[in-house]
Protein backbone atom coordinates (compact mmCIF):
# COMPACT_ATOMS: atom_id res chain seq x y z
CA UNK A 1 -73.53 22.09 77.32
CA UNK A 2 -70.46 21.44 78.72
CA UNK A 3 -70.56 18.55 81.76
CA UNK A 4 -74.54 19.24 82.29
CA UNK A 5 -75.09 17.60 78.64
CA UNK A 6 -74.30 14.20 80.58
CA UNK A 7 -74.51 14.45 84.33
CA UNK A 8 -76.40 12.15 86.39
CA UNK A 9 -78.61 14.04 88.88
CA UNK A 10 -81.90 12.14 89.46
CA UNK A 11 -79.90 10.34 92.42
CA UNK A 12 -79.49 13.59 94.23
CA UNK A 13 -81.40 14.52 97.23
CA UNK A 14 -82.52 17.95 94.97
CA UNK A 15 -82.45 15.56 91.74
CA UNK A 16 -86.22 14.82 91.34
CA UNK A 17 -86.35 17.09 88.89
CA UNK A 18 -83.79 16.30 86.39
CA UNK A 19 -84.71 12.82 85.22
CA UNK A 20 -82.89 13.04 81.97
CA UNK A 21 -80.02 15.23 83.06
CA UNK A 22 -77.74 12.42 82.04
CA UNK A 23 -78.52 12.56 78.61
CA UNK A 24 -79.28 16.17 77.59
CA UNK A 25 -76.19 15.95 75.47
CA UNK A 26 -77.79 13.06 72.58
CA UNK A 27 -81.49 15.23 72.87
CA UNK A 28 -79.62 18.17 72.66
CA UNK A 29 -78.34 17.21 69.19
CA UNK A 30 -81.53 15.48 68.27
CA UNK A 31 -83.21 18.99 68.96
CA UNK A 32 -80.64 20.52 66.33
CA UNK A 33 -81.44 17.70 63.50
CA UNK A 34 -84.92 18.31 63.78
CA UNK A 35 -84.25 21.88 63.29
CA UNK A 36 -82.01 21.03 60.19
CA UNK A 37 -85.14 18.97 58.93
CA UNK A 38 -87.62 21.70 59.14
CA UNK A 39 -85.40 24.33 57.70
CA UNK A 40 -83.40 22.69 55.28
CA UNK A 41 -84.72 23.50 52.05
CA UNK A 42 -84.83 27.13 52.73
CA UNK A 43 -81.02 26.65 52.09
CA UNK A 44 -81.00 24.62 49.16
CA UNK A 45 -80.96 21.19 50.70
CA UNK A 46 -83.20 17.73 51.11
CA UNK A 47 -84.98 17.02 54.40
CA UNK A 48 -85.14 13.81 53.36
CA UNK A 49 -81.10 13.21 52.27
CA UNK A 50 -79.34 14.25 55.50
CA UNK A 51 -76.08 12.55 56.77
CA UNK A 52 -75.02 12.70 60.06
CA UNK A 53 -70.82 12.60 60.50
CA UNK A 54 -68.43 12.14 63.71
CA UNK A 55 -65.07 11.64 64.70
CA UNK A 56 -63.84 10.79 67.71
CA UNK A 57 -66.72 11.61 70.43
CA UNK A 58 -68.58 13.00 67.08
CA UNK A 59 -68.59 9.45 66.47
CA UNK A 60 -69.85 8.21 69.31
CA UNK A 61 -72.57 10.80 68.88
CA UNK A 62 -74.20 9.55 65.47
CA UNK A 63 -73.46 6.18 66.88
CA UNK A 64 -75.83 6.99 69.46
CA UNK A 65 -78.27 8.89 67.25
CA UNK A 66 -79.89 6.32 65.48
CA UNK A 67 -80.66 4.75 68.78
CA UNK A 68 -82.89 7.88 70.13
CA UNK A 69 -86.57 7.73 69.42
CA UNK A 70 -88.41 9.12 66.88
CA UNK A 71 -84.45 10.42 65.35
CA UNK A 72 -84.62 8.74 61.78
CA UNK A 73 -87.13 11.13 60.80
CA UNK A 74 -84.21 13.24 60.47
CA UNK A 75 -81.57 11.66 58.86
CA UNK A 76 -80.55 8.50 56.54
CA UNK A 77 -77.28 8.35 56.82
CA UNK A 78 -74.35 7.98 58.88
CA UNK A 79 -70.48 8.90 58.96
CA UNK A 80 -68.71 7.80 61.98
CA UNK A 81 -65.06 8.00 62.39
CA UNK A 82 -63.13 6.28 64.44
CA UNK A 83 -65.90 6.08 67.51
CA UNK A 84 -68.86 3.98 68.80
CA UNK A 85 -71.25 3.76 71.33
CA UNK A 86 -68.35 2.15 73.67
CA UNK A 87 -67.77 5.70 74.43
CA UNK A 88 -70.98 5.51 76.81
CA UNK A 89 -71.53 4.64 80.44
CA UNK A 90 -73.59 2.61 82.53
CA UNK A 91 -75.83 4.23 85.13
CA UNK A 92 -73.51 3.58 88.30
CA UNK A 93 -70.28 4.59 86.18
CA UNK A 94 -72.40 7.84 85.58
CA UNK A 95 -73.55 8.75 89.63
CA UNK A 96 -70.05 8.05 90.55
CA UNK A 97 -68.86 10.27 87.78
CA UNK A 98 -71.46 13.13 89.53
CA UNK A 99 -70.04 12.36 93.13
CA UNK A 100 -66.41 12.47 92.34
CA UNK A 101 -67.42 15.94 90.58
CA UNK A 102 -69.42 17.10 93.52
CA UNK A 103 -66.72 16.57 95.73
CA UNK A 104 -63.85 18.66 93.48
CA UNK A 105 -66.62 21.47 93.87
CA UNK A 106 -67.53 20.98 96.96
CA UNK A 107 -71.05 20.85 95.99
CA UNK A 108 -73.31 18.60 98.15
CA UNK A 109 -76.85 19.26 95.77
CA UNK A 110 -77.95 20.30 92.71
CA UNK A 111 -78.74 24.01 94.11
CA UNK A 112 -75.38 23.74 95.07
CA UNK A 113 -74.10 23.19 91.36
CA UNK A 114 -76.16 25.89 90.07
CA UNK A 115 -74.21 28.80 92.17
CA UNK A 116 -70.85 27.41 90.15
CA UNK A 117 -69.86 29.68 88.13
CA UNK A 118 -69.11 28.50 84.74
CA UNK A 119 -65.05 28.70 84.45
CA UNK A 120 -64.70 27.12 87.26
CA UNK A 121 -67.17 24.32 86.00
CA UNK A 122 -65.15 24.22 82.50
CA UNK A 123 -61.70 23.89 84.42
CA UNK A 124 -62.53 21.54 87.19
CA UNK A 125 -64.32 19.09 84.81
CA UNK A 126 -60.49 18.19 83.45
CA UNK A 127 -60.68 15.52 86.88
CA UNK A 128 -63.27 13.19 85.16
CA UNK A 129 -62.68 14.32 81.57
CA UNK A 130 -62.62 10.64 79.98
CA UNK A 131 -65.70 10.08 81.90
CA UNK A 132 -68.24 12.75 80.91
CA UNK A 133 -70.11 11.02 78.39
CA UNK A 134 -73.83 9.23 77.52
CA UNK A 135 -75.54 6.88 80.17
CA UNK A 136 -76.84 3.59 78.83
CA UNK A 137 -79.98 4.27 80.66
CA UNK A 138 -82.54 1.95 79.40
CA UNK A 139 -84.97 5.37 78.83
CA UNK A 140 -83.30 7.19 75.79
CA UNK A 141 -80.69 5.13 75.16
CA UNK A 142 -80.43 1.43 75.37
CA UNK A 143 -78.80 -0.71 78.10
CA UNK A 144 -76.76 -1.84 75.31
CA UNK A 145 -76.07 -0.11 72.23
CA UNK A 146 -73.83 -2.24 70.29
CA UNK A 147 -76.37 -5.01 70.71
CA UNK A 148 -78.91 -2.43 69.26
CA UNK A 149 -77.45 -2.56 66.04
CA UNK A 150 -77.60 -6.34 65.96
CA UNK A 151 -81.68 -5.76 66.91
CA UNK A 152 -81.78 -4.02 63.77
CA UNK A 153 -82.47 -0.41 65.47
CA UNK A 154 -80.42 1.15 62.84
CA UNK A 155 -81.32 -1.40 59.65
CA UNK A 156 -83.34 1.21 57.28
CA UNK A 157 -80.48 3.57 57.46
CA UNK A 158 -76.85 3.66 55.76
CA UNK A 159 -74.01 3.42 57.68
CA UNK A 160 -69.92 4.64 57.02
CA UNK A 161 -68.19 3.16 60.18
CA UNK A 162 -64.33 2.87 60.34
CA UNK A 163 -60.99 3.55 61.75
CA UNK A 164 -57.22 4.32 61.42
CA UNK A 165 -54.21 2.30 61.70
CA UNK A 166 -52.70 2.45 65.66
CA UNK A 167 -55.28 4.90 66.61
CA UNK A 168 -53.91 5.15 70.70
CA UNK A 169 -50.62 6.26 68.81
CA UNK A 170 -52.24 9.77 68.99
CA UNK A 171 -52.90 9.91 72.33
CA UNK A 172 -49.63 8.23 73.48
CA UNK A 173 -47.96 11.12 71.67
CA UNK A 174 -49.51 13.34 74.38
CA UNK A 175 -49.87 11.24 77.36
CA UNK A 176 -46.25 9.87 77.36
CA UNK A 177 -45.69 6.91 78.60
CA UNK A 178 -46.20 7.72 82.40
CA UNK A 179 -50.03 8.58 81.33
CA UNK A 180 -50.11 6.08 79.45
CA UNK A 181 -49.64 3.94 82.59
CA UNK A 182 -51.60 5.77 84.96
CA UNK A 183 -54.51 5.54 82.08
CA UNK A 184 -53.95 1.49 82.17
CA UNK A 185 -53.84 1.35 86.25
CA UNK A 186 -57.31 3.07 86.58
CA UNK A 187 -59.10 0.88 83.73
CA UNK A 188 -57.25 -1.95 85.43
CA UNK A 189 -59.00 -1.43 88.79
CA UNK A 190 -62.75 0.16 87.10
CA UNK A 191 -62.77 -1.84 84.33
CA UNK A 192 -60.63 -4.93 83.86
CA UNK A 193 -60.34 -6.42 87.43
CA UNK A 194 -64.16 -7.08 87.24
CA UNK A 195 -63.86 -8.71 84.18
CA UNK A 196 -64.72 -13.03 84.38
CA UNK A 197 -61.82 -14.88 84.43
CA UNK A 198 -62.06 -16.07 80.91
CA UNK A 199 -62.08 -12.51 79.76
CA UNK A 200 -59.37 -11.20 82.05
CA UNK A 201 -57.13 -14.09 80.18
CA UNK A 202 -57.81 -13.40 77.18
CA UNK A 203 -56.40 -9.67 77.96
CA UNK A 204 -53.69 -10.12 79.07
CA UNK A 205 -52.68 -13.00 76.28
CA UNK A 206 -53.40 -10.18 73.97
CA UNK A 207 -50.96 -7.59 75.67
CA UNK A 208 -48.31 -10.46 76.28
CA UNK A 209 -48.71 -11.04 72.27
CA UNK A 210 -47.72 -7.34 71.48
CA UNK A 211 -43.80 -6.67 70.38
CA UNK A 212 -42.57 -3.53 70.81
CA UNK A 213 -41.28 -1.48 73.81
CA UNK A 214 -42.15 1.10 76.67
CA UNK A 215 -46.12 1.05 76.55
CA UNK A 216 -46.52 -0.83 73.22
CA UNK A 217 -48.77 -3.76 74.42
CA UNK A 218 -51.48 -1.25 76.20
CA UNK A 219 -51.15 1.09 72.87
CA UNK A 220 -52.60 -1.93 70.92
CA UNK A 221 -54.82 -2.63 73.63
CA UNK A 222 -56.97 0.95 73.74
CA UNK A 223 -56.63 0.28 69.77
CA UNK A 224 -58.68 -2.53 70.15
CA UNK A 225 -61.37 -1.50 72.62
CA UNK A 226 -61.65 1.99 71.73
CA UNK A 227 -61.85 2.02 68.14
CA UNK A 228 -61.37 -1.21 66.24
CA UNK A 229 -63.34 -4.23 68.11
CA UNK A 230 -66.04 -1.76 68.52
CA UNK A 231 -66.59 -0.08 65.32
CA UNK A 232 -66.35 -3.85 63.58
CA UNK A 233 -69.01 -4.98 66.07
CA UNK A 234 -71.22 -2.07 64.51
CA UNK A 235 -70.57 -3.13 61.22
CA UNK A 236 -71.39 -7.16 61.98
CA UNK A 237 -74.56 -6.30 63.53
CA UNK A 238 -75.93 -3.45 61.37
CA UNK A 239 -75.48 -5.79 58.36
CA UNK A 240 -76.52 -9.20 60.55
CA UNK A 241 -79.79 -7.35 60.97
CA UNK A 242 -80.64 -6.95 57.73
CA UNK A 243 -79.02 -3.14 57.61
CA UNK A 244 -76.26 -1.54 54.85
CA UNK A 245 -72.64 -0.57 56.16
CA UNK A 246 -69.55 -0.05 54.43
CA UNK A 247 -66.27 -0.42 56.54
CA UNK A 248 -63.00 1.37 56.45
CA UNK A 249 -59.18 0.89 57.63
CA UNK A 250 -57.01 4.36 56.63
CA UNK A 251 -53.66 3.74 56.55
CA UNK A 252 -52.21 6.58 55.12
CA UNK A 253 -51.32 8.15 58.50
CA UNK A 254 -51.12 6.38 61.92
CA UNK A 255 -53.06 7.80 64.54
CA UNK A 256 -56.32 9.18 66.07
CA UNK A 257 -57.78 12.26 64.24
CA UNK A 258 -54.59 11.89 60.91
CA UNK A 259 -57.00 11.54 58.23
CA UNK A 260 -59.24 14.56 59.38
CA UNK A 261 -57.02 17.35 57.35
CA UNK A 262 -58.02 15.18 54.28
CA UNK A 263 -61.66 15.18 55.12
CA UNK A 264 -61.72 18.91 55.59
CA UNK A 265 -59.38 20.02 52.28
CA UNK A 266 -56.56 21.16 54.60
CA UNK A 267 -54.15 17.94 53.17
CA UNK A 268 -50.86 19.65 52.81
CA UNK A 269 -50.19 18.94 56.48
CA UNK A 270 -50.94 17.12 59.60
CA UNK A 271 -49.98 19.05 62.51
CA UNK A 272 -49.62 16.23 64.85
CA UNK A 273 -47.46 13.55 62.63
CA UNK A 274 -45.58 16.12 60.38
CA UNK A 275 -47.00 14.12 57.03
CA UNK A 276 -48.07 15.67 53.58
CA UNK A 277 -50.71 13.56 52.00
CA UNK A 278 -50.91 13.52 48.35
CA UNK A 279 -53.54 15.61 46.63
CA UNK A 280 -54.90 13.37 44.06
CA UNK A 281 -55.24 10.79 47.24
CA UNK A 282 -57.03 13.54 49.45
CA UNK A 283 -59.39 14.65 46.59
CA UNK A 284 -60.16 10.91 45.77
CA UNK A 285 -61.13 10.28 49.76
CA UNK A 286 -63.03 13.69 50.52
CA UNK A 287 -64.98 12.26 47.03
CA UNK A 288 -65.89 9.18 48.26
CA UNK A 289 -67.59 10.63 51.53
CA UNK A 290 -69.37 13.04 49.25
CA UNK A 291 -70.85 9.93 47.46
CA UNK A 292 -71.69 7.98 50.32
CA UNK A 293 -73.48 11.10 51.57
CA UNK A 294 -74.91 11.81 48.49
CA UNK A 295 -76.38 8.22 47.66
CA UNK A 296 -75.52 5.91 50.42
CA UNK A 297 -72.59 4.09 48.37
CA UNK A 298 -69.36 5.58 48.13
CA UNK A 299 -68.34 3.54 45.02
CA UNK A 300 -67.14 6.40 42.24
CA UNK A 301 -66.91 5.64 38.34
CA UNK A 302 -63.80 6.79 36.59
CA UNK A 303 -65.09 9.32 35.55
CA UNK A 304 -65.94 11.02 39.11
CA UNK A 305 -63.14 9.48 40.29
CA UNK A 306 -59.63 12.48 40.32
CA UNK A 307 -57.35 9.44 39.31
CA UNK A 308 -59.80 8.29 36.46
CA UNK A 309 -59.56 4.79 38.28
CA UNK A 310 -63.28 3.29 39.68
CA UNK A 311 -63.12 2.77 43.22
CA UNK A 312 -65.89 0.18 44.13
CA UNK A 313 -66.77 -0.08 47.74
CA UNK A 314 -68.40 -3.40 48.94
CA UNK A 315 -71.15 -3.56 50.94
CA UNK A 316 -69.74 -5.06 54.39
CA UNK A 317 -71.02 -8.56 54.98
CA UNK A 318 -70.08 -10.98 58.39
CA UNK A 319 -68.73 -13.65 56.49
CA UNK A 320 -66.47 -11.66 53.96
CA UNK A 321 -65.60 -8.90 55.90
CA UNK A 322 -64.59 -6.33 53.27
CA UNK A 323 -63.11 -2.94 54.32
CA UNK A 324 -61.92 -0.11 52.01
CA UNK A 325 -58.41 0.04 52.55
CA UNK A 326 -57.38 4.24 52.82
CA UNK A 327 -53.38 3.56 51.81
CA UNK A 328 -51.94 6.52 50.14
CA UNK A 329 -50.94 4.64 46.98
CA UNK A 330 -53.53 2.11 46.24
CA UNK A 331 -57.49 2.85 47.40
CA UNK A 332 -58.75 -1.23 47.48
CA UNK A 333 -61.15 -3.15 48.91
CA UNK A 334 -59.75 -6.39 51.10
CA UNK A 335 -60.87 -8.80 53.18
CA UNK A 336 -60.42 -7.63 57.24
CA UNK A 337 -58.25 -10.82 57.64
CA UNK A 338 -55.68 -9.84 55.59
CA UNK A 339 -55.62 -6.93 57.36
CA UNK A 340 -56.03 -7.81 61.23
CA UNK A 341 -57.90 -5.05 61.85
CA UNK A 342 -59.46 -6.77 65.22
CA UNK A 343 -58.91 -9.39 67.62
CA UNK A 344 -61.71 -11.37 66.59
CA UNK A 345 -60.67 -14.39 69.40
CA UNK A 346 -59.73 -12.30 72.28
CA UNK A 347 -60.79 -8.47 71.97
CA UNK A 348 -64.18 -8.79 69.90
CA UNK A 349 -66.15 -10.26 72.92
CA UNK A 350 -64.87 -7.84 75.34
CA UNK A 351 -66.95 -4.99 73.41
CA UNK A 352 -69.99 -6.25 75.59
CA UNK A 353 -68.07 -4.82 78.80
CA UNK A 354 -68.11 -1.42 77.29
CA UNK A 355 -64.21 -0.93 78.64
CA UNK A 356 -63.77 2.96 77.52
């Protein structure tokens, strides 16, 4: 659908309309599940055993899923990989995400649009590429997802949420550090400027807490709202509602996107980090999503299990915390403050801010 699956028009003079332009994208995919549902068992499968699974933005998809009316008649589970619905905006973020696109086209209306040709669409979209994504509208989606989840919109489904070890490592890799810092300066003035004061504090504690050099200290800061304060905050409310969720931390690789090659039997490399996962460790993983999908618990006997050791999974609860731990030589379940997965003090409560 390309940047029509999420762009505001309604506020258009020509807009009338296209009330729900901004969210074609989430109905668009809700349109395919139903499809799935209907047709299904012509190929063998259960209408009534689907699971829906992300990375990434495919995460912040089947995040958003379970949110759309009428869309658990189509599914009962959920896979999402390092993404949430963080990766949304509000409805102002979205119109000024149409005008700053109208005015790299030159467009002026919606007729206007519509005589773009699309190439030109596809390559001029690069200029708000981080930006094209789901409104928080308050129609199809809620004003504010993550709180959703703590409503208990998602509490008669299973949920798989988790995320990798130094996740922004990925994109740092191709951003370099000059990216990196243009990146920070435009959150900095959209985002964090218009934080409270309490909030902005607690930021930049966090950053002046980091150790490393160049662009360490914003690294760890995308880390923790992109991926790991949000993800957790699906987890805590899901299962504070009443709900099932099992949490994850892979460690085998750092970055975005490293565990994906397991996932999709292609572990003898990862293209981006050079690293060679072991196959017993791969099969082990890509068995434990089968069994979530399969049952909604990705626990596996020794007998299933390609090591012949049990791997039991723990249901995530608020005051335990337990994540499967991903590491290469030991598959375990842990407590998340062993591992530090998220700033609970100072990053956790900025989640409500939406920062992507």
């Amino acid at each position: 659908l390309g940047i029509f699956g999420y762009f505001h028009l309604s506020h258009l003079a020509d807009g009338g309309d296209f009330p729900d332009s901004q969210n074609l994208g989430p109905l668009d995919q809700l349109m395919g599940l139903k499809w799935v549902h209907e047709n299904i068992a012509a190929f063998g499968g259960d209408p009534d055993n689907v699971t829906i699974y992300g990375e990434s933005a495919g995460a912040g998809s089947v995040s958003l899923l379970p949110l759309l009316k009428g869309s658990h008649a189509y599914f009962k589970r959920v896979i999402a990989q390092s993404g949430s619905p963080a990766l949304t905006r509000s409805p102002e973020e979205a119109m000024a995400c149409t005008d700053i696109m109208l005015d790299v086209l030159g467009c002026k209306t919606v007729a206007d649009l519509m005589k773009v040709d699309a190439r030109t669409l596809a390559d001029e979209s690069e200029a708000v590429r981080l930006r094209i994504c789901p409104e928080r509208d308050g129609k199809h989606l809620p004003v504010d997802p993550l709180e959703a989840y703590a409503e208990g919109a998602a509490k008669d489904l299973d949920l798989m949420f988790g995320c990798n070890r130094r996740e922004f490592d990925w994109f740092a890799a191709a951003m370099g550090e000059e990216g990196i810092r243009m990146l920070m300066a435009d959150r900095k003035e959209r985002k964090f400027d218009k934080l409270p004061e309490k909030e902005k504090a607690d930021l930049e504690s966090f950053m002046k807490d980091v150790k490393g050099d160049g662009c360490e200290a914003e690294c760890r800061l995308f880390d923790q709202i992109w991926f790991n304060a949000p993800v957790f905050r699906i987890a805590e409310g899901q299962t504070k509602a009443g709900g099932r969720a099992y949490a994850y931390y892979f460690t085998a690789a750092d970055g975005h996107g490293t565990e994906l090659e397991i996932i999709f039997s292609h572990p003898n490399t990862d293209p981006a980090m050079g690293k060679v996962y072991d196959e017993t460790f791969a099969k082990t993983m890509r068995r434990l999503w089968v069994q979530f999908a399969k049952t909604g618990d990705p626990s596996l006997s020794a007998d299933m299990s390609p090591d012949k050791k049990a791997k039991e999974c723990q249901l995530y609860d608020p005051e335990n915390r337990q994540v499967l731990v991903l590491d290469e030589a030991d598959i375990h379940t842990e407590p998340e403050s062993g591992l530090k997965i998220v700033d609970w003090e100072r990053m956790y409560g900025l989640t409500k801010y939406y920062l992507f």
